[in-house]
N, C-alpha and C. Protein backbone atom coordinates (compact mmCIF):
# COMPACT_ATOMS: atom_id res chain seq x y z
N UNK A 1 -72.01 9.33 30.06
CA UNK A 1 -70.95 10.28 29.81
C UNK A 1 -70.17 10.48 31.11
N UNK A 2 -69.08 10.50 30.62
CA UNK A 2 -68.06 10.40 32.17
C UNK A 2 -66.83 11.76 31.79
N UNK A 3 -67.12 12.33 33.28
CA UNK A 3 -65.63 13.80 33.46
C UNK A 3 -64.35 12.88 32.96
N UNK A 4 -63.80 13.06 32.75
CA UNK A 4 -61.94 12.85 32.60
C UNK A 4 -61.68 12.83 33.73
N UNK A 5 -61.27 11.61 34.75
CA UNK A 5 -60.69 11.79 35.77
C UNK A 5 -59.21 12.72 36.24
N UNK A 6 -58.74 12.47 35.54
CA UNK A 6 -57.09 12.68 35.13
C UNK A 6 -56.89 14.10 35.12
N UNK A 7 -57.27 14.94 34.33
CA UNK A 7 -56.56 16.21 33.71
C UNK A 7 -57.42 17.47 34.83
N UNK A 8 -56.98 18.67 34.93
CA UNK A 8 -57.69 19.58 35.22
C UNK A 8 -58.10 20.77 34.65
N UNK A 9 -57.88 20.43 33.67
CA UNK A 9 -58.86 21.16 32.55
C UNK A 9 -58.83 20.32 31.49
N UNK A 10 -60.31 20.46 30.64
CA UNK A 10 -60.56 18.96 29.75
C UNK A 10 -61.71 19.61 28.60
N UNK A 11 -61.25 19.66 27.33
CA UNK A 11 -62.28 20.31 26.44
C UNK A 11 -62.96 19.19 25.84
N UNK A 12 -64.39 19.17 26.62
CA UNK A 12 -65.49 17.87 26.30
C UNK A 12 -66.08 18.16 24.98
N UNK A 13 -65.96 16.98 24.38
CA UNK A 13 -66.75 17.53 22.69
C UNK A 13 -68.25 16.09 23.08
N UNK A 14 -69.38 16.85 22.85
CA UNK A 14 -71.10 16.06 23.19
C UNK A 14 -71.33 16.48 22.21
N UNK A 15 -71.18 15.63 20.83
CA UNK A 15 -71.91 16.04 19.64
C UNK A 15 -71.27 17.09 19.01
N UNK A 16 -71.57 18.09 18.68
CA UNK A 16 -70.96 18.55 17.66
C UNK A 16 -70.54 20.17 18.25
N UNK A 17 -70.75 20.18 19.66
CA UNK A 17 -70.54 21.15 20.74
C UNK A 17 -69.29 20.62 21.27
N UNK A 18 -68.21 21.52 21.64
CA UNK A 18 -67.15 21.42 22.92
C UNK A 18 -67.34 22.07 24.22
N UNK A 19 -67.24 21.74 25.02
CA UNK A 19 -67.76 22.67 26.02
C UNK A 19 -66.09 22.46 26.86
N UNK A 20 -65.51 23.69 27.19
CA UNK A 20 -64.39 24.05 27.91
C UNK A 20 -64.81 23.53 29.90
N UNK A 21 -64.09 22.48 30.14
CA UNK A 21 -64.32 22.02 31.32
C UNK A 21 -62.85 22.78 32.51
N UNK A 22 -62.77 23.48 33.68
CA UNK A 22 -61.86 24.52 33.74
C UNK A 22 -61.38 23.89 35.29
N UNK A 23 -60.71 23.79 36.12
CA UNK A 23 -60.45 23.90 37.32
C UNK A 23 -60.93 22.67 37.81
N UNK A 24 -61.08 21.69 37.79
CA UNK A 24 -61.94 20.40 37.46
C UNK A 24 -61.57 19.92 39.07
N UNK A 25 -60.34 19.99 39.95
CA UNK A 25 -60.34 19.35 41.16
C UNK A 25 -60.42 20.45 42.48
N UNK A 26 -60.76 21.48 41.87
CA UNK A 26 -61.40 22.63 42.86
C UNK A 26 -62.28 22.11 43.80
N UNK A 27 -61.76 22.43 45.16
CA UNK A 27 -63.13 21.26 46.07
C UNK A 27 -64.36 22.43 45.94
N UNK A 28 -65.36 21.82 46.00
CA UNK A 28 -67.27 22.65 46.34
C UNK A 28 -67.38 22.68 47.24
N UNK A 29 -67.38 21.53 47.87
CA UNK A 29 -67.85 21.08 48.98
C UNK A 29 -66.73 20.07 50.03
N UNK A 30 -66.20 21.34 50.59
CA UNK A 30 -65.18 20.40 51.54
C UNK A 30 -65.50 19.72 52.28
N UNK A 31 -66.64 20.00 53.22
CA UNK A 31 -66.36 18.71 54.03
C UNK A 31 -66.59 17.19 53.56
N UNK A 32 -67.55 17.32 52.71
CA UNK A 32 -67.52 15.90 52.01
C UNK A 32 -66.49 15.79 50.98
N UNK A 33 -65.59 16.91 50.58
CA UNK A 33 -64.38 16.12 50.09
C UNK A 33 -64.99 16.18 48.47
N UNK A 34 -66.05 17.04 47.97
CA UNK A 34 -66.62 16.89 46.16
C UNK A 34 -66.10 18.07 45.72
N UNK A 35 -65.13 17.42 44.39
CA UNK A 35 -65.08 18.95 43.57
C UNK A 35 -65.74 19.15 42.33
N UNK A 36 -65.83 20.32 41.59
CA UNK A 36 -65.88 20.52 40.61
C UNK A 36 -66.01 19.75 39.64
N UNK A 37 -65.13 18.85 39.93
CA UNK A 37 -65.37 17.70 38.91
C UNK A 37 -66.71 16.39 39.24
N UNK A 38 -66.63 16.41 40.55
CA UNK A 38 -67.78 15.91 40.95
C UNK A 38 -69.28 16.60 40.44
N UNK A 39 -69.15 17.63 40.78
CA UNK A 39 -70.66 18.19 40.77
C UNK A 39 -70.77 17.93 39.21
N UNK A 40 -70.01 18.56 38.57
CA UNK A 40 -70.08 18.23 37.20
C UNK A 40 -70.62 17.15 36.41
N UNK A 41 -70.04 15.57 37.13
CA UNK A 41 -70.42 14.33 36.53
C UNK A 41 -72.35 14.29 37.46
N UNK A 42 -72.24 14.75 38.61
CA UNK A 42 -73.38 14.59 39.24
C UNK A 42 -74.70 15.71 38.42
N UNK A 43 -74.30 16.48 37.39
CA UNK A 43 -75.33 17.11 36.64
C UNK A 43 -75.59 16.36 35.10
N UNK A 44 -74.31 15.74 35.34
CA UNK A 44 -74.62 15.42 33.69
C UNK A 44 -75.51 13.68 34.02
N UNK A 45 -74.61 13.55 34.91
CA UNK A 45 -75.79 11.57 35.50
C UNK A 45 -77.51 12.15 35.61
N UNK A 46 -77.78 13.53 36.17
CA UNK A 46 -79.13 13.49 36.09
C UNK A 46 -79.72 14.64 34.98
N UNK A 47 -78.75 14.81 33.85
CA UNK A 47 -79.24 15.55 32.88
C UNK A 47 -80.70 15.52 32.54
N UNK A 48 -80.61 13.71 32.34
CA UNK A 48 -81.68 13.45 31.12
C UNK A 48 -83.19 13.80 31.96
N UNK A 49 -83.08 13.94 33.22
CA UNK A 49 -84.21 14.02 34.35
C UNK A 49 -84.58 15.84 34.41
N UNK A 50 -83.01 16.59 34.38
CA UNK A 50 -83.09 17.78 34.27
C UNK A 50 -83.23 19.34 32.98
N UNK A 51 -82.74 18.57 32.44
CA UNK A 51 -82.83 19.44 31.41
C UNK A 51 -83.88 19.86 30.41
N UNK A 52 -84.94 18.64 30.69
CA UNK A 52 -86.55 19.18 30.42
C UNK A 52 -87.13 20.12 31.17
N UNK A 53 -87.25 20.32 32.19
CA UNK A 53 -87.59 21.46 33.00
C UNK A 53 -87.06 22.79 32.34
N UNK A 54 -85.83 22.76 32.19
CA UNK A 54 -84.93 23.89 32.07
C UNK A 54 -85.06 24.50 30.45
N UNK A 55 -85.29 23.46 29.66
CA UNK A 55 -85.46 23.86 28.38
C UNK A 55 -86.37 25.22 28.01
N UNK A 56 -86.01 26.12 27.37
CA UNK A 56 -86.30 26.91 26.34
C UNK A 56 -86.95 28.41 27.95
N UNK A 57 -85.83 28.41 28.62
CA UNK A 57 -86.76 29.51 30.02
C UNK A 57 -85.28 30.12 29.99
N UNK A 58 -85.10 30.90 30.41
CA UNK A 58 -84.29 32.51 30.48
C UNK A 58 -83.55 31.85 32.08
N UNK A 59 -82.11 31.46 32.04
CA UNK A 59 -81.46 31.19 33.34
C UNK A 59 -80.79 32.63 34.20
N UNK A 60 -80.99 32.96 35.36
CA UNK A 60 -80.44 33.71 36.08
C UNK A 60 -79.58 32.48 37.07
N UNK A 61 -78.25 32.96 37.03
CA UNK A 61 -77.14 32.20 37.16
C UNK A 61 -76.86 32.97 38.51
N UNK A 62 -76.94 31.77 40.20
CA UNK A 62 -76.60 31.88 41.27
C UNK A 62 -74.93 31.48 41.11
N UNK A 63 -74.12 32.12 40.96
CA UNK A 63 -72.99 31.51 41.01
C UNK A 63 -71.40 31.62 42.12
N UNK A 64 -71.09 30.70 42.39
CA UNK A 64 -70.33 29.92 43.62
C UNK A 64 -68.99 29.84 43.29
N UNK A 65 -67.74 30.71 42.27
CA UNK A 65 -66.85 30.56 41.86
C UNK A 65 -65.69 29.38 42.63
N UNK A 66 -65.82 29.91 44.13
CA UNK A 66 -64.92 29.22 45.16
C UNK A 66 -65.18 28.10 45.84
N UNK A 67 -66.46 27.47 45.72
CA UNK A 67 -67.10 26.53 46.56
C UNK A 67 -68.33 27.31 47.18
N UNK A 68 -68.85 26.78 47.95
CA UNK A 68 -70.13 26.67 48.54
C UNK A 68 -69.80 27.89 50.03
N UNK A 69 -68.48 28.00 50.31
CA UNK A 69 -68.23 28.64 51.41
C UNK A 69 -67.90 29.71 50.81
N UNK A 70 -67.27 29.91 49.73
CA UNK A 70 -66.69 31.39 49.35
C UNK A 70 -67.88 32.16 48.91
N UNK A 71 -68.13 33.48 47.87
CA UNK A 71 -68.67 34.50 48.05
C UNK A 71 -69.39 34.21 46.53
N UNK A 72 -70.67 34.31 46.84
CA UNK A 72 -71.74 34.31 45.36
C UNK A 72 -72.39 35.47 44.90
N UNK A 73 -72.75 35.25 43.36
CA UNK A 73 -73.31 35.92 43.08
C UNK A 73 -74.11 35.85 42.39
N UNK A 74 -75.47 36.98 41.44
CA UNK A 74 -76.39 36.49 40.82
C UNK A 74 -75.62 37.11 39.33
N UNK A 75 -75.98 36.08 38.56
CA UNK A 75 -75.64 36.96 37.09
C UNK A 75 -76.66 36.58 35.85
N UNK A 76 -77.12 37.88 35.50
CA UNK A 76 -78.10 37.64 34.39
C UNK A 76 -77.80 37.57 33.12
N UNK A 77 -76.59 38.18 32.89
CA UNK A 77 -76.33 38.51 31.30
C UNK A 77 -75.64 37.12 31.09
N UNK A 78 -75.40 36.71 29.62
CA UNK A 78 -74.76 35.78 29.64
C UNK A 78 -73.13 36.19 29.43
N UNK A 79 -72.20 35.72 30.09
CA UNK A 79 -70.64 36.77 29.66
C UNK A 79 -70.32 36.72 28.18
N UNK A 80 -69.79 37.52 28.17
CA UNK A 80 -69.13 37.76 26.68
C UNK A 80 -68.36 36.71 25.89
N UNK A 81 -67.92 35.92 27.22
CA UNK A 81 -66.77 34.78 26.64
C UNK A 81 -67.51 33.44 26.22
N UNK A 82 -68.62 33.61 26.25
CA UNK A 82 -70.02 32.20 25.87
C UNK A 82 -69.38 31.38 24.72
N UNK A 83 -69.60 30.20 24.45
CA UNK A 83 -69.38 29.54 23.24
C UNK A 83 -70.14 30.35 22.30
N UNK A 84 -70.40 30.11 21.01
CA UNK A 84 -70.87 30.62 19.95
C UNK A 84 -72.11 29.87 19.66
N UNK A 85 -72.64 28.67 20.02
CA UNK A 85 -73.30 27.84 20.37
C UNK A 85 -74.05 27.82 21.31
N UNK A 86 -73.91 28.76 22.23
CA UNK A 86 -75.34 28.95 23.84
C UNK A 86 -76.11 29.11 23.04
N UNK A 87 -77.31 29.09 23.59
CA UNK A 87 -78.80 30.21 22.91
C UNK A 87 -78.80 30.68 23.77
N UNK A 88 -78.96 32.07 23.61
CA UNK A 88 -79.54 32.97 24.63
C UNK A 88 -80.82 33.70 24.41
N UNK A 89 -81.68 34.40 25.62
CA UNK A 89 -82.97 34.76 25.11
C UNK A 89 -82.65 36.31 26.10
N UNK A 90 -83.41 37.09 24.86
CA UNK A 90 -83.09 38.52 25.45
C UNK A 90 -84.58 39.53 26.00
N UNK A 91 -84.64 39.56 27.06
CA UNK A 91 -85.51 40.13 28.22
C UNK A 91 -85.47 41.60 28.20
N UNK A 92 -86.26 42.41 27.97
CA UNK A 92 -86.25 43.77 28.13
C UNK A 92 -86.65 44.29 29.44
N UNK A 93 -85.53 45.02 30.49
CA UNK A 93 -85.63 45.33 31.87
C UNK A 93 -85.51 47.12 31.78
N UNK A 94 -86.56 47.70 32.69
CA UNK A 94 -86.77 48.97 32.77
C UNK A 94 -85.30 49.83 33.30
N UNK A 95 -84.73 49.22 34.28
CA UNK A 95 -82.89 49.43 34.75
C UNK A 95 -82.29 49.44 33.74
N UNK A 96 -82.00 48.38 32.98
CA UNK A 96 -80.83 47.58 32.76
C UNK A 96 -80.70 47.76 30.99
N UNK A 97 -81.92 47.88 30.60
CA UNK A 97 -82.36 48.02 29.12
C UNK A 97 -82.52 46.12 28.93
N UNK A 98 -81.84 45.71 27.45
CA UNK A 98 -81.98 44.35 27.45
C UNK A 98 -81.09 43.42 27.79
N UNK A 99 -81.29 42.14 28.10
CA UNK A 99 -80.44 41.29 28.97
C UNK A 99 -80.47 40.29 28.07
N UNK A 100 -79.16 39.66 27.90
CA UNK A 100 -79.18 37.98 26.55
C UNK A 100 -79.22 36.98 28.02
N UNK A 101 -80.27 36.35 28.62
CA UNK A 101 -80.03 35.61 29.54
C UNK A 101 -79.55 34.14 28.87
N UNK A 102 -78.83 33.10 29.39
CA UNK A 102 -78.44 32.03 28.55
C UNK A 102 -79.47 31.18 29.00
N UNK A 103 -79.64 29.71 28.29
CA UNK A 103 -80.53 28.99 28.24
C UNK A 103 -79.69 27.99 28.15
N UNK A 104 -80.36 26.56 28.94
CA UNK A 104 -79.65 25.59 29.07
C UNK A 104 -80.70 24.66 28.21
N UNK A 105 -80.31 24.39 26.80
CA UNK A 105 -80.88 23.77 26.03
C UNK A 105 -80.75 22.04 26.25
N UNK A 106 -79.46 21.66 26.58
CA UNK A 106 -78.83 20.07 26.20
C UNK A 106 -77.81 20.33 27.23
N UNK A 107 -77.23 18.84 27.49
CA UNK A 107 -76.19 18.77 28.76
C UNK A 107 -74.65 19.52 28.39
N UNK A 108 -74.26 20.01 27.15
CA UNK A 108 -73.58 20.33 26.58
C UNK A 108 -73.90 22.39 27.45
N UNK A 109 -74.64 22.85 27.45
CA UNK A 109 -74.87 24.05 28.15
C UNK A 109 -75.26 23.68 28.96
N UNK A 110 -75.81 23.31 30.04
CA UNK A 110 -75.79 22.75 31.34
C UNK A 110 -74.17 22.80 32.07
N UNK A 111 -73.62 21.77 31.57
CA UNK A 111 -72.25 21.82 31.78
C UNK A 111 -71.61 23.46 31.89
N UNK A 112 -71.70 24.13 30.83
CA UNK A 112 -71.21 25.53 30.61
C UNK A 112 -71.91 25.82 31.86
N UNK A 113 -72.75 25.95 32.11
CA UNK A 113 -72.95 26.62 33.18
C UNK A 113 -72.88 26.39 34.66
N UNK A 114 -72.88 25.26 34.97
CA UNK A 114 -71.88 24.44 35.72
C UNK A 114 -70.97 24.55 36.13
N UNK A 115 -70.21 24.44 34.94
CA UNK A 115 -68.37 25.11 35.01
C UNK A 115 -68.35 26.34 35.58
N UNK A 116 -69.09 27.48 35.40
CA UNK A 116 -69.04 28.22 35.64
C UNK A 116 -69.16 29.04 37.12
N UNK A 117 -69.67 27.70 37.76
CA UNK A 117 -69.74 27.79 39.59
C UNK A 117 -71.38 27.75 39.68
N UNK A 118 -72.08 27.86 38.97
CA UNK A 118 -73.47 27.37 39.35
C UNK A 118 -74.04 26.02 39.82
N UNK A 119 -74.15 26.16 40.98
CA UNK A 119 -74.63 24.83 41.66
C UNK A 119 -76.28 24.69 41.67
C-alpha cells in the first residue's frame, strides 16, 4: 500500500474503511527532511509486524501535531470527530469518570491515528 505522492490531502479507502489522510507534506522531522507523508507510508510498510501487538489494548495517544520539535500532548479520549468505524474501549477513571480510548485494530486505524500526529 502506497501514500499518494501528489496531493496533500488524500481520502484512502483499505477495504471497506476510508481513512481521511490531512496535511500530508508537513515536515516531522526536519532535519532529515520526512514528512507526514513519510511517517505515514513508514507505519503502514511495517503494519503487518505492528499491529498485532497493538490489537484489541486501549491506546493513549502521545501526540506531535507540528513535528517532533513543536509542542505534544497526551490524549486519552478518542475525539469526537473519529470515523464511525474506530473501535473504541471504554475505561472507568476515578477523575475523569469513563474514557472511549481508541484502538488500533487494522492499518486502516493505525493510519487515523497517525494522521493525527502520533508518532
Amino acid at each position: 500500500m502506497r501514500i499518494p505522492s501528489r496531493a496533500d490531502d488524500v481520502a484512502l479507502r483499505l477495504g471497506r474503511r476510508t481513512v481521511e489522510l490531512t496535511n500530508l507534506g508537513k515536515l516531522f522531522f526536519p532535519e532529515a527532511g520526512y514528512t507526514k507523508r513519510d511517517l505515514l507510508q513508514y507505519y503502514a510498510d511495517v503494519s503487518s509486524a505492528l499491529v498485532p501487538h497493538l490489537r484489541d489494548r486501549a491506546m493513549v495517544m502521545k501526540r506531535y501535531p507540528n513535528g517532533i520539535h513543536g509542542k505534544c500532548f497526551f490524549m486519552k479520549r478518542t475525539p469526537p470527530s473519529h470515523p464511525e468505524w474506530l473501535e473504541t474501549c471504554e475505561i472507568s477513571h476515578k477523575s475523569a469518570g469513563r474514557i472511549a480510548f481508541p484502538m488500533v485494530q487494522d492499518l486502516a486505524s493505525l493510519l487515523w491515528v497517525v494522521n493525527l500526529g502520533c508518532i
